[in-house]
Protein backbone atom coordinates (compact mmCIF):
# COMPACT_ATOMS: atom_id res chain seq x y z
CA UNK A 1 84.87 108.13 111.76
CA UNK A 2 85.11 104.89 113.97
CA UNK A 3 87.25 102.46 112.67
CA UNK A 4 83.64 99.56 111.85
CA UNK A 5 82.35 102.09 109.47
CA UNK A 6 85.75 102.95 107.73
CA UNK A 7 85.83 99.21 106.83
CA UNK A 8 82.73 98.55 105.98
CA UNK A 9 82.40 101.52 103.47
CA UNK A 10 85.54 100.72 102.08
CA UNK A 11 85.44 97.23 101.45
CA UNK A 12 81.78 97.63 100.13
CA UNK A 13 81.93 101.31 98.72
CA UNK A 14 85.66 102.07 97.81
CA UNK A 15 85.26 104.21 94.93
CA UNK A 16 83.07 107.08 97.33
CA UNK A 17 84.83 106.22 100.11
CA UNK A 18 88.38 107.01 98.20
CA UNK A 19 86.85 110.19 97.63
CA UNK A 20 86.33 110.80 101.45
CA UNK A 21 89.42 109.71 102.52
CA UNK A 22 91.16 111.97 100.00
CA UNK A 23 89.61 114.98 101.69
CA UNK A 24 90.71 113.95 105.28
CA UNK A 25 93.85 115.60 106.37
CA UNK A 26 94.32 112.48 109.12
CA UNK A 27 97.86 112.29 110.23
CA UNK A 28 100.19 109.39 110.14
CA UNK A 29 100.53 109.05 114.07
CA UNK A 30 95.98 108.93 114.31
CA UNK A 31 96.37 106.11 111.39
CA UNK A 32 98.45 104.08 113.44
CA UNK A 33 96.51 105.04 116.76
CA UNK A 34 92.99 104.21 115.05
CA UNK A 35 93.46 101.51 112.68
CA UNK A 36 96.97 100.04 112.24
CA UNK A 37 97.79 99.23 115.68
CA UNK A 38 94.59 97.63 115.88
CA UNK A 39 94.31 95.65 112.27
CA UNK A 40 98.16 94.60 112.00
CA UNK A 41 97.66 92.63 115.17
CA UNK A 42 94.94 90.50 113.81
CA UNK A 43 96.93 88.11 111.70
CA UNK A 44 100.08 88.06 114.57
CA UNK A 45 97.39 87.24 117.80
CA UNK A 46 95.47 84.51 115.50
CA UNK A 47 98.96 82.88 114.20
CA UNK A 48 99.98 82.45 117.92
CA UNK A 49 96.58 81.53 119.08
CA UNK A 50 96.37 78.75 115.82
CA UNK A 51 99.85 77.57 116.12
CA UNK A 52 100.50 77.07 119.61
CA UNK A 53 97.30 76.49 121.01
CA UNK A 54 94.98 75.04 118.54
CA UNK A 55 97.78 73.32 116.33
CA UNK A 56 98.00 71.99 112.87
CA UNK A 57 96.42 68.32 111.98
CA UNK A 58 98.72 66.02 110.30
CA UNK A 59 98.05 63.28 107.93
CA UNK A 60 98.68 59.89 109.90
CA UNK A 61 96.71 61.73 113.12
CA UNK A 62 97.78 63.75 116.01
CA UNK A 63 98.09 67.52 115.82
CA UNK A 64 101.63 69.29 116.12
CA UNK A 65 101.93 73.01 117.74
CA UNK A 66 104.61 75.32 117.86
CA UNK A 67 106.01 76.04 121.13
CA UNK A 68 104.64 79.10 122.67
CA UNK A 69 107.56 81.20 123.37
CA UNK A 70 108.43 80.72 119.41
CA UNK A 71 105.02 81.76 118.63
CA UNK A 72 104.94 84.74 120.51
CA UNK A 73 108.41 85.58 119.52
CA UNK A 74 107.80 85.15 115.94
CA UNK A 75 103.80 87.00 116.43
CA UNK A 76 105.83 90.10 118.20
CA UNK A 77 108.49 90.26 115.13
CA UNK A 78 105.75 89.33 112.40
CA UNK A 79 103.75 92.53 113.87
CA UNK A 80 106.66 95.34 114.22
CA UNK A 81 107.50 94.59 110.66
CA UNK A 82 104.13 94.65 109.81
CA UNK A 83 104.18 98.54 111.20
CA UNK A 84 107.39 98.94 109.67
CA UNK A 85 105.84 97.96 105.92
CA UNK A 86 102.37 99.92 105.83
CA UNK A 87 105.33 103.34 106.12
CA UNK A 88 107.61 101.43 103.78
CA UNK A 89 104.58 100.44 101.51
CA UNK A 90 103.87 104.39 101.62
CA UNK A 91 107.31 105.83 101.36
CA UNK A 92 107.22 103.76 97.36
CA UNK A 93 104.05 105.04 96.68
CA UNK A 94 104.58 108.33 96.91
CA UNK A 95 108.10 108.37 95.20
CA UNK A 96 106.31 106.14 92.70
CA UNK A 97 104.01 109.10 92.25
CA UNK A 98 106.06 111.13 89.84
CA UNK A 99 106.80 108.52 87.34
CA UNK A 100 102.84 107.55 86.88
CA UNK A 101 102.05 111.53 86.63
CA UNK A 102 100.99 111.71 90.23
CA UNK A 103 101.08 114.36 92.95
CA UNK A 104 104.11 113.61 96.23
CA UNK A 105 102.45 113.26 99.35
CA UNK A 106 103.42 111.72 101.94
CA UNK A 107 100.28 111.83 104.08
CA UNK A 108 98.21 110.61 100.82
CA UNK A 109 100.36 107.48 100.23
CA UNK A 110 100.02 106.57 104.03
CA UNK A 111 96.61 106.54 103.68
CA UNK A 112 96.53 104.33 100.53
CA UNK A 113 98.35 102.07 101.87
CA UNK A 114 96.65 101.93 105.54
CA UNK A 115 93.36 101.44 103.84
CA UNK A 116 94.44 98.85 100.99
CA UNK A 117 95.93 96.64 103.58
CA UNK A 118 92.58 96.60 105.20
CA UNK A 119 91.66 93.27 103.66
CA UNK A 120 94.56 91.49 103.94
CA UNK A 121 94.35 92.78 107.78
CA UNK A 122 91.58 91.29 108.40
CA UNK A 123 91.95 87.52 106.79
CA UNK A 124 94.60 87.14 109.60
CA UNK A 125 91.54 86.09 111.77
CA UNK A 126 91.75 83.21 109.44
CA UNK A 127 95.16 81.61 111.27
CA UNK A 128 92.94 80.72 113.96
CA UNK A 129 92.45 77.44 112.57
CA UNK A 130 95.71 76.65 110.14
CA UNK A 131 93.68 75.10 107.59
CA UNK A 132 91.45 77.62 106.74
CA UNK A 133 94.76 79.30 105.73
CA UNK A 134 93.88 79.24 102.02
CA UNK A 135 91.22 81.50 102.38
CA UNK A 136 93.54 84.20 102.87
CA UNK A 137 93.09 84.95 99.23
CA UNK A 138 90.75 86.44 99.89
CA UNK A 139 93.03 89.38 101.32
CA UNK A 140 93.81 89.86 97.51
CA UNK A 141 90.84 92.08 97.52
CA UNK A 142 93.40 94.89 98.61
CA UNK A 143 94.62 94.85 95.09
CA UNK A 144 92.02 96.15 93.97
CA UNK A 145 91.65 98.94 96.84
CA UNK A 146 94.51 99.83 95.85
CA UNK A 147 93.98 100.26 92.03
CA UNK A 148 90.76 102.41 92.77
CA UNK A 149 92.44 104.59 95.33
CA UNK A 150 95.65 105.16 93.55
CA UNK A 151 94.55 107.79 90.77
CA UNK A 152 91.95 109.57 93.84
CA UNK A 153 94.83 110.08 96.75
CA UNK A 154 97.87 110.61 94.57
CA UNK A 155 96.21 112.07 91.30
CA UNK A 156 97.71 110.25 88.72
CA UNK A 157 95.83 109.70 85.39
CA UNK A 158 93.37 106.88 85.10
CA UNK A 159 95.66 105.28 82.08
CA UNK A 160 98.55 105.04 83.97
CA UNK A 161 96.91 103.74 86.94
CA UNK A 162 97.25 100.01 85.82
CA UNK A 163 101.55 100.46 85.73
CA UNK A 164 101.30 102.30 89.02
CA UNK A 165 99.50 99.76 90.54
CA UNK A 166 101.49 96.74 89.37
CA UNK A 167 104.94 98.69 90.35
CA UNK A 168 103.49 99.05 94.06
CA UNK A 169 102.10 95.50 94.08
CA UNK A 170 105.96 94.43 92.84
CA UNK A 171 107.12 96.73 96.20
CA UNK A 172 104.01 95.07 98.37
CA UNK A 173 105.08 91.34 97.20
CA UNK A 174 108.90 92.17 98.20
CA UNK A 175 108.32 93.38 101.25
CA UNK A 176 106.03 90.55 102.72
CA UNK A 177 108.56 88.45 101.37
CA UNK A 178 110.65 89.65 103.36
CA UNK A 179 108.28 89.79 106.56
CA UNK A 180 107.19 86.10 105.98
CA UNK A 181 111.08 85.51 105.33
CA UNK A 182 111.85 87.09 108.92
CA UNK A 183 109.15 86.61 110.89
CA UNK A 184 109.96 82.13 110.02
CA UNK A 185 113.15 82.47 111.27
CA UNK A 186 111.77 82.66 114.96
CA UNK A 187 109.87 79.15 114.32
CA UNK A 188 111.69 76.39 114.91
C-alpha cells in the first residue's frame, strides 16, 4: 500500500484499518524504508527551515533566527532520536503486552507505534512558521490511534486497554522528553 493511502485510511478509518494492518506481516526494516524515514523528517526539515530561515517574530519588532549550522545540527540529532524512539516506543509496548493480557510481538508493537506516531509526524509541517506551533496539538490525535490499535495488534482485552494505553503514553511522554531535552542542547 503506498504510504498517501496508509494515512489517509488511518487517520480517517483507524478502527478497519487496525484490522488491516494487523494482518500484514510488514517487517521492521520496509516500516522504516516506507514510512518512518520519510514522516520523522517532517518535523526536523520544517524546524530548520522555520528557525533559521523564516525566524521567530518578537514583541518590540524584528525577527530572531537560529544560526543555521545549530539548526541543522540540532534537525540531524532531533531526527536520529526520533528513529531511535518509534523502536524504543515499540520495544515497551510489547513488554507492556503481558501485564495488560496481550500477545509479545515484536513486529506488532512496531507497527503500533509507526502508525500512532503518524499524526504527530505530520504536524511537524507546522514548524514552518514558529507560531503556528500550537497547533501541534493537534498531533494528540495519535493518542487515540493508539488506544484503538492497542487491543487489535497486541490482543489485549478491550477493559484493559485504557491502563495499557496510559502506561505507553507515560513511556511516549518520557521519551520525547528526552528527545526535546537533547535535541535543545544543540541550540544556542
Amino acid at each position: 500500500m503506498n504510504i498517501t493511502e496508509r494515512i489517509k485510511r488511518i487517520l480517517l478509518n483507524p478502527k478497519e484499518e487496525w484490522q488491516t494492518i494487523a494482518g500484514e506481516t510488514t517487517p521492521i526494516a520496509d516500516l522504516y524504508k516506507n514510512y518512518i524515514f520519510i514522516l520523522a523528517a517532517i518535523g526536523p526539515v520544517a524546524s530548520f527551515i522555520g528557525m533559521s530561515l523564516i525566524g521567530v517574530g518578537l514583541p518590540m519588532g524584528g525577527t530572531y533566527r537560529i544560526s543555521v549550522t545549530a539548526s541543522i545540527t540540532s534537525a540531524v540529532v532531533q531526527y536520529g532520536l526520533i528513529l531511535a524512539s518509534v523502536y524504543i516506543l515499540s520495544l515497551i509496548i510489547d513488554a507492556l503486552a503481558p501485564t495488560f493480557s496481550g500477545k509479545k510481538n515484536l513486529n506488532q508493537a512496531f507497527k503500533l507505534a509507526t502508525y500512532s506516531s503518524i499524526p504527530g509526524w505530520l504536524v511537524g509541517i507546522f514548524a514552518l512558521i514558529p507560531a503556528l506551533g500550537v497547533l501541534s496539538i493537534l498531533g494528540l490525535y495519535g493518542l487515540y490511534l493508539l488506544y484503538v490499535g492497542l487491543p487489535v495488534l497486541m490482543e489485549s482485552p478491550k477493559e484493559k486497554s485504557t491502563g495499557y494505553t496510559i502506561s505507553v503514553i507515560i513511556a511516549a511522554i518520557i521519551i520525547f522528553v528526552v528527545i526535546g531535552a537533547i535535541s535543545r542542547t544543540f541550540i544556542p
